[in-house]
N, C-alpha and C. Protein backbone atom coordinates (compact mmCIF):
# COMPACT_ATOMS: atom_id res chain seq x y z
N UNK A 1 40.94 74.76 -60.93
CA UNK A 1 39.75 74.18 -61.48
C UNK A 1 38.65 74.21 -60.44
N UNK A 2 37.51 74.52 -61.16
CA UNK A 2 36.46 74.67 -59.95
C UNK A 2 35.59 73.43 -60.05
N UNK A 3 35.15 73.16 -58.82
CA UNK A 3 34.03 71.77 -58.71
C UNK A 3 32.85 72.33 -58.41
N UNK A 4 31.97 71.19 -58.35
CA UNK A 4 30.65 71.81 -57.95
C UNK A 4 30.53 71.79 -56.55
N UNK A 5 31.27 72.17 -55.71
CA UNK A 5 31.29 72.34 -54.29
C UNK A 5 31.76 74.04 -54.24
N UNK A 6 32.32 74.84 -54.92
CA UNK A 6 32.43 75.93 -54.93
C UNK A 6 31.08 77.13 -55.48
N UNK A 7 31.57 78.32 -55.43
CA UNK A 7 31.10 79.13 -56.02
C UNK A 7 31.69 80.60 -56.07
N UNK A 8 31.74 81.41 -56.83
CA UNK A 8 32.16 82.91 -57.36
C UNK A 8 31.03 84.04 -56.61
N UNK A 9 32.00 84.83 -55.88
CA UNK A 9 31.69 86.15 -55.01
C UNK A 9 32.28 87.40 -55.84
N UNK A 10 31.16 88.61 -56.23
CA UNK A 10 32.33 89.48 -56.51
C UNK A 10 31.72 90.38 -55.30
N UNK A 11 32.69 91.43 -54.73
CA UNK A 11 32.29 92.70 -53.69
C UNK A 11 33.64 93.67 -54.42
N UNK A 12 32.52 94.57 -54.56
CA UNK A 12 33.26 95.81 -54.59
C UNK A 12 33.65 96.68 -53.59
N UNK A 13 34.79 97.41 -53.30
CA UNK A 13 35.47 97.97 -52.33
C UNK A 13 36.24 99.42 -52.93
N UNK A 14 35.84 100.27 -51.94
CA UNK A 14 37.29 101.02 -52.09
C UNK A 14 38.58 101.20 -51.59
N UNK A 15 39.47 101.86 -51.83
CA UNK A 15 40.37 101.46 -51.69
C UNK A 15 40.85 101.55 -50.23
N UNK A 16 40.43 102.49 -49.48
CA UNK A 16 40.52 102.59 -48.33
C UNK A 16 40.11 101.12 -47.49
N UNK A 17 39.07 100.45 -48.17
CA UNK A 17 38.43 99.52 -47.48
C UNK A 17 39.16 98.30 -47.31
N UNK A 18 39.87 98.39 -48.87
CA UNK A 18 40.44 97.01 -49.47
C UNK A 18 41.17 96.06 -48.07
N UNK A 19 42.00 96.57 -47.78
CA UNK A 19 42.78 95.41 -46.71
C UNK A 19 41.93 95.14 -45.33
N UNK A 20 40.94 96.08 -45.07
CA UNK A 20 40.38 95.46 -43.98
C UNK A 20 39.32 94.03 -44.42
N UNK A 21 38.67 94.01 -45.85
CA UNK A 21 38.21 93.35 -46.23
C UNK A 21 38.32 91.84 -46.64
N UNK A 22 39.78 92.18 -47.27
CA UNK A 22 40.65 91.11 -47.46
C UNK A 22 41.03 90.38 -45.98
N UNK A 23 41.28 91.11 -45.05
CA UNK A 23 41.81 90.62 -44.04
C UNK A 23 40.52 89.72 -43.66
N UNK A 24 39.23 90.51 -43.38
CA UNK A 24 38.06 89.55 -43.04
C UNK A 24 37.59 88.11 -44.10
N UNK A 25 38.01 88.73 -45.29
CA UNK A 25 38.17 86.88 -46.10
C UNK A 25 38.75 86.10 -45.67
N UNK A 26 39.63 86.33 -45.45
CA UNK A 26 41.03 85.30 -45.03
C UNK A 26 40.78 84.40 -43.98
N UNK A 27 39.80 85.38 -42.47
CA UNK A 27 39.58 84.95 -41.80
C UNK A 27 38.19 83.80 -41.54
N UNK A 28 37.40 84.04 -43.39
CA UNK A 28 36.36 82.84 -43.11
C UNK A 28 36.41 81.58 -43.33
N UNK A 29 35.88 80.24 -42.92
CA UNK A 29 36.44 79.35 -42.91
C UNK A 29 36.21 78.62 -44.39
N UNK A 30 35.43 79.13 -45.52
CA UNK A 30 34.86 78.90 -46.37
C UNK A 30 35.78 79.24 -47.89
N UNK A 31 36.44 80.25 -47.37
CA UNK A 31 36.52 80.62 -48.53
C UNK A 31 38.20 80.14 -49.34
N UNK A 32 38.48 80.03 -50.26
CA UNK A 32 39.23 79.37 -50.95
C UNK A 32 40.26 80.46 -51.59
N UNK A 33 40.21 81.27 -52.24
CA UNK A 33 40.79 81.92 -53.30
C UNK A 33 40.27 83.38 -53.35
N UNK A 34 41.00 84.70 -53.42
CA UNK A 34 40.31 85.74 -53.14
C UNK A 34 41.43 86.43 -54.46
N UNK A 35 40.86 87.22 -55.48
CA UNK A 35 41.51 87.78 -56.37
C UNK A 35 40.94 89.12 -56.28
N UNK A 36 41.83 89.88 -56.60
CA UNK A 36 41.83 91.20 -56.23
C UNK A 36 41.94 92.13 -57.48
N UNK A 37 40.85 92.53 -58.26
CA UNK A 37 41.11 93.78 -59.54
C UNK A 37 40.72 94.64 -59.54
N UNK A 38 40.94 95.95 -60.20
CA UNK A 38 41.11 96.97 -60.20
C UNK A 38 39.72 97.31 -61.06
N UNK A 39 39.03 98.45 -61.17
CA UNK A 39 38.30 98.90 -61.85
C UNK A 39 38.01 98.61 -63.22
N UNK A 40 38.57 98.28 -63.68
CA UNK A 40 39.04 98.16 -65.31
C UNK A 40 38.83 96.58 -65.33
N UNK A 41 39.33 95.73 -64.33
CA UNK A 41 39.02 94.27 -64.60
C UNK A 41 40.21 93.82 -64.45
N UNK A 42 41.79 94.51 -64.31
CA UNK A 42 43.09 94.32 -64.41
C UNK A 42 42.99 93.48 -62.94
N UNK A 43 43.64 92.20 -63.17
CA UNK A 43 44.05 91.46 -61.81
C UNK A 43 45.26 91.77 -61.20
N UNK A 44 45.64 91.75 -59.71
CA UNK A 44 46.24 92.60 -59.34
C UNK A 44 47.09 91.70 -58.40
N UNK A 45 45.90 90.46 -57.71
CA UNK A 45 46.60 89.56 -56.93
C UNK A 45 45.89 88.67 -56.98
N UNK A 46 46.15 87.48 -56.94
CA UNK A 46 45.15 86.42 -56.57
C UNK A 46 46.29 85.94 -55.57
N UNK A 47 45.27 85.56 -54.10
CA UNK A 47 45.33 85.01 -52.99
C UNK A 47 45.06 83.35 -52.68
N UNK A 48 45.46 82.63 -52.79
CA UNK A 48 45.31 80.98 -52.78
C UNK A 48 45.33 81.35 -50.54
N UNK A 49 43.71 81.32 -50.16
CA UNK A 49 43.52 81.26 -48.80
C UNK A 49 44.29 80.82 -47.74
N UNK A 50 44.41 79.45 -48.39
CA UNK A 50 45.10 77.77 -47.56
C UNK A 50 46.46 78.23 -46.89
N UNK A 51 46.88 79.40 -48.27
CA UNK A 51 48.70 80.18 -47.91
C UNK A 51 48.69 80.85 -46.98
N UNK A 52 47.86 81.73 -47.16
CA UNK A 52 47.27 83.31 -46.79
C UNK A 52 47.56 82.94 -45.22
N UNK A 53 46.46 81.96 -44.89
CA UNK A 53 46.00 81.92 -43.73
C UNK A 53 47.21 81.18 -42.81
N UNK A 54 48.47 80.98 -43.35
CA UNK A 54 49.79 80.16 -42.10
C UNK A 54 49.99 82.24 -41.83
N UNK A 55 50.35 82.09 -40.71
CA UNK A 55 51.09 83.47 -40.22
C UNK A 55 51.98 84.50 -40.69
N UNK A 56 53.22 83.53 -41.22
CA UNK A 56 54.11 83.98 -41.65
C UNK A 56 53.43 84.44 -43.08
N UNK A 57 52.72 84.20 -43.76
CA UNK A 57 52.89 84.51 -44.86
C UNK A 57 51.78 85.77 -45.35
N UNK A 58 50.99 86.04 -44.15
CA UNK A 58 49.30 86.47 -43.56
C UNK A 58 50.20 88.13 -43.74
N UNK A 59 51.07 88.11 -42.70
CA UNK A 59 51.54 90.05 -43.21
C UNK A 59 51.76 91.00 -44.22
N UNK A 60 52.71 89.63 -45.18
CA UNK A 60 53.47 90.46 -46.12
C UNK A 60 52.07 90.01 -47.36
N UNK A 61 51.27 89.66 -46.93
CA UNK A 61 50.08 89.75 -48.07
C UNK A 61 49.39 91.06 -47.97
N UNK A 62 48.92 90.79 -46.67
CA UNK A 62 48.11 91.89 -46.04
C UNK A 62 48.77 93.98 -46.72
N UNK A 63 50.51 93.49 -46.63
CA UNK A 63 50.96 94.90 -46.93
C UNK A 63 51.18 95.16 -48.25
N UNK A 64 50.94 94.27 -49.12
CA UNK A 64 51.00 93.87 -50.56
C UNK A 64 49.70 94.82 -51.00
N UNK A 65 48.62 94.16 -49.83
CA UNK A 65 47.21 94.81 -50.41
C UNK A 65 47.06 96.16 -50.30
N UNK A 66 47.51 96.20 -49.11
CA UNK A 66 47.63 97.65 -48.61
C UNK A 66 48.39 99.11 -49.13
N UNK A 67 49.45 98.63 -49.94
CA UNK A 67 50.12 98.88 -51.49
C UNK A 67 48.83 99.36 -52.40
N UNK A 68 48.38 97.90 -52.79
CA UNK A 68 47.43 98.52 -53.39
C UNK A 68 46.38 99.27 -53.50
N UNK A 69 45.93 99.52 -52.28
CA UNK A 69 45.12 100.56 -51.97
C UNK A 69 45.44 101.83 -52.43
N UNK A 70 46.28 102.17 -52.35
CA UNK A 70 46.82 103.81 -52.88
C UNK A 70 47.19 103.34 -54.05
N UNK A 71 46.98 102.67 -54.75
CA UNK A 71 46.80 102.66 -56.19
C UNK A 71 45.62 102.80 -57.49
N UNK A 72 44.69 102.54 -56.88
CA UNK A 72 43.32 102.89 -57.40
C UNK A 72 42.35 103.12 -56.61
N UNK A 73 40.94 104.06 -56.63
CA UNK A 73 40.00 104.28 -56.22
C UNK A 73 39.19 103.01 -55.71
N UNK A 74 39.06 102.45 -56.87
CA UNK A 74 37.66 100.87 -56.92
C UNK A 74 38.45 99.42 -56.94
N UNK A 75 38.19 98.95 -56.43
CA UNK A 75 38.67 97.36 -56.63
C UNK A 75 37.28 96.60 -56.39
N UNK A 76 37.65 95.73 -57.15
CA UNK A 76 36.26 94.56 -57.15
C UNK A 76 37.27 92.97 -56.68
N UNK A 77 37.07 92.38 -55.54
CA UNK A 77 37.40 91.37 -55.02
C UNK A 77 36.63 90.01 -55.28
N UNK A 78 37.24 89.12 -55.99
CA UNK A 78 36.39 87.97 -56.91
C UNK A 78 36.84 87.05 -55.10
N UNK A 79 36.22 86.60 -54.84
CA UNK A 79 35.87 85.52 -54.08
C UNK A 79 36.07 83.83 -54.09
N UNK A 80 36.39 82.84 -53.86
CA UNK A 80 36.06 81.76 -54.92
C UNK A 80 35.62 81.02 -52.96
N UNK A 81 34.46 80.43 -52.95
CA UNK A 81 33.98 80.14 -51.36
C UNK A 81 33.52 79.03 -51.99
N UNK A 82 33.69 77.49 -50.91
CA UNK A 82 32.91 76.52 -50.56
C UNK A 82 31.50 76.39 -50.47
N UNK A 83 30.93 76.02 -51.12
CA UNK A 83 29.71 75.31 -50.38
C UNK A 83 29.46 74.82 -49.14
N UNK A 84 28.49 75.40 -48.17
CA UNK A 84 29.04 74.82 -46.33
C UNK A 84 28.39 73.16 -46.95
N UNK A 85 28.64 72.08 -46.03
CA UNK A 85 27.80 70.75 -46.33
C UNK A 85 26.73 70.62 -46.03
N UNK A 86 26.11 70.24 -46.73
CA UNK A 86 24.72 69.75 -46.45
C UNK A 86 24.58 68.67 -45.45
N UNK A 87 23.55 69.09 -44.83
CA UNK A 87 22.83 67.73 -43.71
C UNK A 87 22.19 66.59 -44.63
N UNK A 88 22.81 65.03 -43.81
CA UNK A 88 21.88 64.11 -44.50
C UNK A 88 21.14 63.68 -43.82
């Protein structure tokens, strides 16, 4: 469920690009949820960050994606990022 502290990113990638990209999501401090589809709109992975980002679990994602890369040309990467806080 989304609040009003979030918001929706899409970036398109190819496939070559895909895991270096993903890898740089993972690494921002903002972002929440990173879903991963294919040209067509077919979802492929959705990434819950919070997981992503413990170690152990950071590789076998990373080679998951990387899988997918040699599976299609285009992927479009949905985003789901924080709002940074506002100053009061």
């Amino acid at each position: 469920m989304e609040s009003l502290n979030t918001f929706v990113e899409e970036i398109k990638v190819f496939g070559h690009e895909l895991a270096d990209k993903v890898k740089a999501l993972i690494h921002e401090a903002n972002v929440r949820r990173v879903i991963i589809k294919d040209e067509n709109g077919n979802t492929f992975v959705e990434i819950p960050v919070s997981v992503a980002a413990v170690g152990a679990v950071f590789a076998p994602v990373l080679a998951a994606v990387g899988a997918l890369a040699a599976m299609a040309a285009k992927f479009t990467i949905v985003v789901e990022k924080n709002h940074p806080p506002t100053a009061v």
